[in-house]
C-alpha atoms as a PDB file:
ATOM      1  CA  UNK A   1     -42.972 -44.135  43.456  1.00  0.00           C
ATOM      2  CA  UNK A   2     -44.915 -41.932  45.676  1.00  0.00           C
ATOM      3  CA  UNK A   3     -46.833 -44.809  47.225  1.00  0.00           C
ATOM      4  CA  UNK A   4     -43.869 -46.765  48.357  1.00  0.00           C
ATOM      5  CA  UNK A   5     -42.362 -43.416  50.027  1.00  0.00           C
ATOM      6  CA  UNK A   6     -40.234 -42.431  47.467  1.00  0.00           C
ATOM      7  CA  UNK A   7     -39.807 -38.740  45.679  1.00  0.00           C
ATOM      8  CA  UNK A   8     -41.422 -39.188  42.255  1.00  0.00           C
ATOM      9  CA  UNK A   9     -40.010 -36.247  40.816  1.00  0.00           C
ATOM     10  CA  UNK A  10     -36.356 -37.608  41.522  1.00  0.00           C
ATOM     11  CA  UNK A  11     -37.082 -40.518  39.551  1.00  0.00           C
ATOM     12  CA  UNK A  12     -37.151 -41.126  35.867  1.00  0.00           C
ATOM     13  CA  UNK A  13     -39.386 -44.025  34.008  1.00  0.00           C
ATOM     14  CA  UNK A  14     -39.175 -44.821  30.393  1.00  0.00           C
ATOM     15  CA  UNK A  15     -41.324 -47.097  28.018  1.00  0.00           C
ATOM     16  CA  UNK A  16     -39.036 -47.444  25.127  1.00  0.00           C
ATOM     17  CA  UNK A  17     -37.164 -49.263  22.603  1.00  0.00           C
ATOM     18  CA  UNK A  18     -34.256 -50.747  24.996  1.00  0.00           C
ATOM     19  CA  UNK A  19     -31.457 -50.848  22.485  1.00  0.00           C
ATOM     20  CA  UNK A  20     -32.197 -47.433  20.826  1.00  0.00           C
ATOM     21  CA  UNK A  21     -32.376 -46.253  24.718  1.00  0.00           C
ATOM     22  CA  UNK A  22     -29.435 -47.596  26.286  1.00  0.00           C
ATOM     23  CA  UNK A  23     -27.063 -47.156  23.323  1.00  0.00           C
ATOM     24  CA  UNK A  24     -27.736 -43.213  23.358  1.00  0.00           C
ATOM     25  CA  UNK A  25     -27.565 -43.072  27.612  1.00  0.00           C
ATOM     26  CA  UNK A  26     -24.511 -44.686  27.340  1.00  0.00           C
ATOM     27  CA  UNK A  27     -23.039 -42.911  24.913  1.00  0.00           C
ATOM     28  CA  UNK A  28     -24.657 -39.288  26.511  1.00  0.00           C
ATOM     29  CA  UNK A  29     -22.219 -40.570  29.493  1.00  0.00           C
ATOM     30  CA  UNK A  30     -25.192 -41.329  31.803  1.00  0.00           C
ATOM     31  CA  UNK A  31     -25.194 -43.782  35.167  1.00  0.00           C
ATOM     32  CA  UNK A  32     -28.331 -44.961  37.158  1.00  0.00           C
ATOM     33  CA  UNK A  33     -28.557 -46.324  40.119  1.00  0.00           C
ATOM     34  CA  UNK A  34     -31.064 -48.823  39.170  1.00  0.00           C
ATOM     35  CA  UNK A  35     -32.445 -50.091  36.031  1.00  0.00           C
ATOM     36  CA  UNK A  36     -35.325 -53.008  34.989  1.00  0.00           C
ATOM     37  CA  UNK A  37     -34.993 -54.394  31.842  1.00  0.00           C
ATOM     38  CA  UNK A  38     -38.313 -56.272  30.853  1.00  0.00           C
ATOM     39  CA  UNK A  39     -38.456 -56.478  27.168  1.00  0.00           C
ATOM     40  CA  UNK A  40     -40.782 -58.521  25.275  1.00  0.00           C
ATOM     41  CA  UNK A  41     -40.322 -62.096  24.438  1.00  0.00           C
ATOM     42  CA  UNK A  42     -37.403 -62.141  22.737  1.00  0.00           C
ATOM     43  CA  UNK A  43     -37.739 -66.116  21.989  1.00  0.00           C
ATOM     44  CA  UNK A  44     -41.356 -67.664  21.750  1.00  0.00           C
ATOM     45  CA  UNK A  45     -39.668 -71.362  21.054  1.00  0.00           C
ATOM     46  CA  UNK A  46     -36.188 -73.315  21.465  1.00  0.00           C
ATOM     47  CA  UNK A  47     -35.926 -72.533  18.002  1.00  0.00           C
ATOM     48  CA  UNK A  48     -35.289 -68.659  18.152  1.00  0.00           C
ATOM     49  CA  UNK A  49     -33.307 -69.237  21.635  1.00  0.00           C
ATOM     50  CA  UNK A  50     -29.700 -68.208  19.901  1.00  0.00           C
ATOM     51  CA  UNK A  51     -30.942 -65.394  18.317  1.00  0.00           C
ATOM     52  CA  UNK A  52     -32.718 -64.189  21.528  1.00  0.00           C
ATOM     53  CA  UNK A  53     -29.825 -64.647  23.744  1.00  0.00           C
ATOM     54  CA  UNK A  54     -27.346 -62.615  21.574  1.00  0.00           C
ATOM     55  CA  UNK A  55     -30.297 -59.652  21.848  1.00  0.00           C
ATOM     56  CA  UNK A  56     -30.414 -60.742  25.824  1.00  0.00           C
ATOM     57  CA  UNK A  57     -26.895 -60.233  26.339  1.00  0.00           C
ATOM     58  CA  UNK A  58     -26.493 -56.996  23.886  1.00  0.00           C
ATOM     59  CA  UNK A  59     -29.030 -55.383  26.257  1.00  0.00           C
ATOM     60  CA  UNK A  60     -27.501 -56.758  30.100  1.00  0.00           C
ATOM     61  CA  UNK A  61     -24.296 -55.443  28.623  1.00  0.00           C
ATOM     62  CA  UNK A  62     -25.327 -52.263  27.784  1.00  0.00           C
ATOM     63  CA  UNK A  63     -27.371 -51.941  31.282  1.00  0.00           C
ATOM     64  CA  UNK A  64     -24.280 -52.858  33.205  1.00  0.00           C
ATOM     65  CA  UNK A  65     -21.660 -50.775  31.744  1.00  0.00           C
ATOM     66  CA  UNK A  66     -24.380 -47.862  32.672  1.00  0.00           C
ATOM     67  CA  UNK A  67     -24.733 -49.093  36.025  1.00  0.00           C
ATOM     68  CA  UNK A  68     -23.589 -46.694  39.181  1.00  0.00           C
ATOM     69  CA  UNK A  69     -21.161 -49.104  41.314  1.00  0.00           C
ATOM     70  CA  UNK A  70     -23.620 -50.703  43.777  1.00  0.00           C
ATOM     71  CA  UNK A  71     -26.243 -49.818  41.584  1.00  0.00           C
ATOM     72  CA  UNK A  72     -28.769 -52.850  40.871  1.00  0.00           C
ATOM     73  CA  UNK A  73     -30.004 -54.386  37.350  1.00  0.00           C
ATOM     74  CA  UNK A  74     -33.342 -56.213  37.537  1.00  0.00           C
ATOM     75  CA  UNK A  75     -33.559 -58.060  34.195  1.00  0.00           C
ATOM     76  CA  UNK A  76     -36.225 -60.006  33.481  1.00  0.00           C
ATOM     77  CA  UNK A  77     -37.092 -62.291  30.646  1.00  0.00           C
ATOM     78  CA  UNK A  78     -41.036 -64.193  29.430  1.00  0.00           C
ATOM     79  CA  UNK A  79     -39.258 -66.110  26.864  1.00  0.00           C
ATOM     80  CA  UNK A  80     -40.702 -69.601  26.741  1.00  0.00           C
ATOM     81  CA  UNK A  81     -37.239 -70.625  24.703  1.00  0.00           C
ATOM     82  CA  UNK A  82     -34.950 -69.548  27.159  1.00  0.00           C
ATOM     83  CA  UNK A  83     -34.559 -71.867  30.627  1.00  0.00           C
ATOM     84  CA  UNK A  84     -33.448 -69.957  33.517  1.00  0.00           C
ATOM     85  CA  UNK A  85     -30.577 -71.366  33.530  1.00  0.00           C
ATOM     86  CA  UNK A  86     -29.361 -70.005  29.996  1.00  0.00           C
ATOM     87  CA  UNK A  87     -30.673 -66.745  31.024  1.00  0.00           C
ATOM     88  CA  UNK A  88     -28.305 -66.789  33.670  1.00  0.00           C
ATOM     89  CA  UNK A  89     -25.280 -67.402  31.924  1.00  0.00           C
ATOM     90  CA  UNK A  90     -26.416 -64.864  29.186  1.00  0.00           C
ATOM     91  CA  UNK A  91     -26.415 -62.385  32.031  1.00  0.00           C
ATOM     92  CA  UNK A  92     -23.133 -63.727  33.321  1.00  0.00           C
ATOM     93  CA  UNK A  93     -21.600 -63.575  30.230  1.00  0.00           C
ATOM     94  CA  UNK A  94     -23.207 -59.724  29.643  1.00  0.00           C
ATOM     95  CA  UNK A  95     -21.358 -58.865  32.613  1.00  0.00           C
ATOM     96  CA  UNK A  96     -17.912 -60.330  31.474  1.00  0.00           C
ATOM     97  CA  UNK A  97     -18.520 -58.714  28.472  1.00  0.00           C
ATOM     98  CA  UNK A  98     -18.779 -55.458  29.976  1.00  0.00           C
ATOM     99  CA  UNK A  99     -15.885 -56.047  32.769  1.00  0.00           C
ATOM    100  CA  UNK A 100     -18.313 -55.894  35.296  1.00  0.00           C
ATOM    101  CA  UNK A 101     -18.415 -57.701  38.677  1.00  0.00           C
ATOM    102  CA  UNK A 102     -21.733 -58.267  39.269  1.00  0.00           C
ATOM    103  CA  UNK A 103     -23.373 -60.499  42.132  1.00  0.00           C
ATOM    104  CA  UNK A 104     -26.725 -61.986  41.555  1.00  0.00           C
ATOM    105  CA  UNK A 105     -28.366 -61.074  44.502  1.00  0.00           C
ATOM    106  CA  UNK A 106     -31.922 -63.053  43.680  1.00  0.00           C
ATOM    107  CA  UNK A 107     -33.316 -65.077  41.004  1.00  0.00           C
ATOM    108  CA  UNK A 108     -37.242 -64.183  40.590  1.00  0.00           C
ATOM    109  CA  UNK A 109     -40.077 -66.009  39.242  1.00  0.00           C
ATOM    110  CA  UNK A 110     -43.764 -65.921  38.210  1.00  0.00           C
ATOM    111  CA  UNK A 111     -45.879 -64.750  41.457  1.00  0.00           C
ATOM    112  CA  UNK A 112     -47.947 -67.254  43.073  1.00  0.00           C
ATOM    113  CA  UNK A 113     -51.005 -66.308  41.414  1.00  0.00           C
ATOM    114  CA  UNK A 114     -49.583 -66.925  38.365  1.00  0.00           C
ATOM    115  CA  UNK A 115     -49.724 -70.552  37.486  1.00  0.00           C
ATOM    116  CA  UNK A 116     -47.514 -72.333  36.350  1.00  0.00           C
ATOM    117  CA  UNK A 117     -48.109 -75.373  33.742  1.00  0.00           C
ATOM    118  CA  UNK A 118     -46.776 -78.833  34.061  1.00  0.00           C
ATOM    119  CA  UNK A 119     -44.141 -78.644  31.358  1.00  0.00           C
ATOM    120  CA  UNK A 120     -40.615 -76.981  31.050  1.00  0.00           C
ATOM    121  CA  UNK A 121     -42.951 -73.905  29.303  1.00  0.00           C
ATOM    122  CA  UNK A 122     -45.003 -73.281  31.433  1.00  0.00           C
ATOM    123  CA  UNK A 123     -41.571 -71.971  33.611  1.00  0.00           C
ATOM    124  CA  UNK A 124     -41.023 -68.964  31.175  1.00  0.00           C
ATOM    125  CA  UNK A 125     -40.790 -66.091  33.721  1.00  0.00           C
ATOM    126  CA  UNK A 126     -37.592 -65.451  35.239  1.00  0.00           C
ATOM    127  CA  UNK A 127     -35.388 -62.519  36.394  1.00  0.00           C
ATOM    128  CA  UNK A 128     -32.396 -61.950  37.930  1.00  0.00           C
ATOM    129  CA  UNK A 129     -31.377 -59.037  40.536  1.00  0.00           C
ATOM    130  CA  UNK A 130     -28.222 -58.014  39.979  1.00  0.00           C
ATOM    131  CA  UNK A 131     -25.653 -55.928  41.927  1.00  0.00           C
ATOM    132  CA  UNK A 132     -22.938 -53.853  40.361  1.00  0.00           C
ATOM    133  CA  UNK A 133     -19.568 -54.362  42.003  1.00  0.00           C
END
């Protein structure tokens, strides 16, 4: 934080379990301005893909509804079962779910030095940036 300018002391990081975390901030009554949700691969094959996107949209739910208005949700997934395009109507459907208006402001990818292979797999980083209405 204190490399790109900003006051590290007025910000808060956590490394934990993301439905344990959320459930207790939201029910604690707490809002954030931002929050990045990159949990770990949730669906290693097609075959675990509707299990995964339940737990997917359980968590962009939860990370909405705690969401300042205007704050922004980066939510990522590295599940090589999940296209980007189901990961975008899990998030769309997280934020119906929570009666949220959100506006996807950007989708994200793997960085160029991270290469990508020459199958539909080989695509399985993706994020979305998502602004709270």
């Amino acid at each position: 934080m204190q490399l790109n300018g900003f006051d590290a002391a007025a910000h808060t990081t956590l490394d934990a379990d993301v439905n344990q975390t959320l459930r207790h901030a939201l029910e604690e009554g707490q809002r954030f301005d931002a929050i990045v949700l990159d949990p770990p691969k949730f669906a290693p094959s097609v075959s675990h893909a509707e299990r995964a996107a339940r737990a997917y949209k359980d968590i962009n739910r939860l990370a909405l509804k705690l969401l300042e208005p205007g704050g922004i949700l980066f939510t990522f997934s590295c599940s090589g079962g999940i296209s980007a395009d189901l990961f975008h109507k899990i998030v769309a459907g997280a934020a119906i779910d929570a009666e949220v208006d959100g506006l996807i402001v950007d989708r994200l990818g793997a960085a160029p030095d991270h290469p990508i292979l020459c199958c539909f797999r080989g695509w399985y980083l993706k994020g979305l940036v998502v602004l709270k209405r």
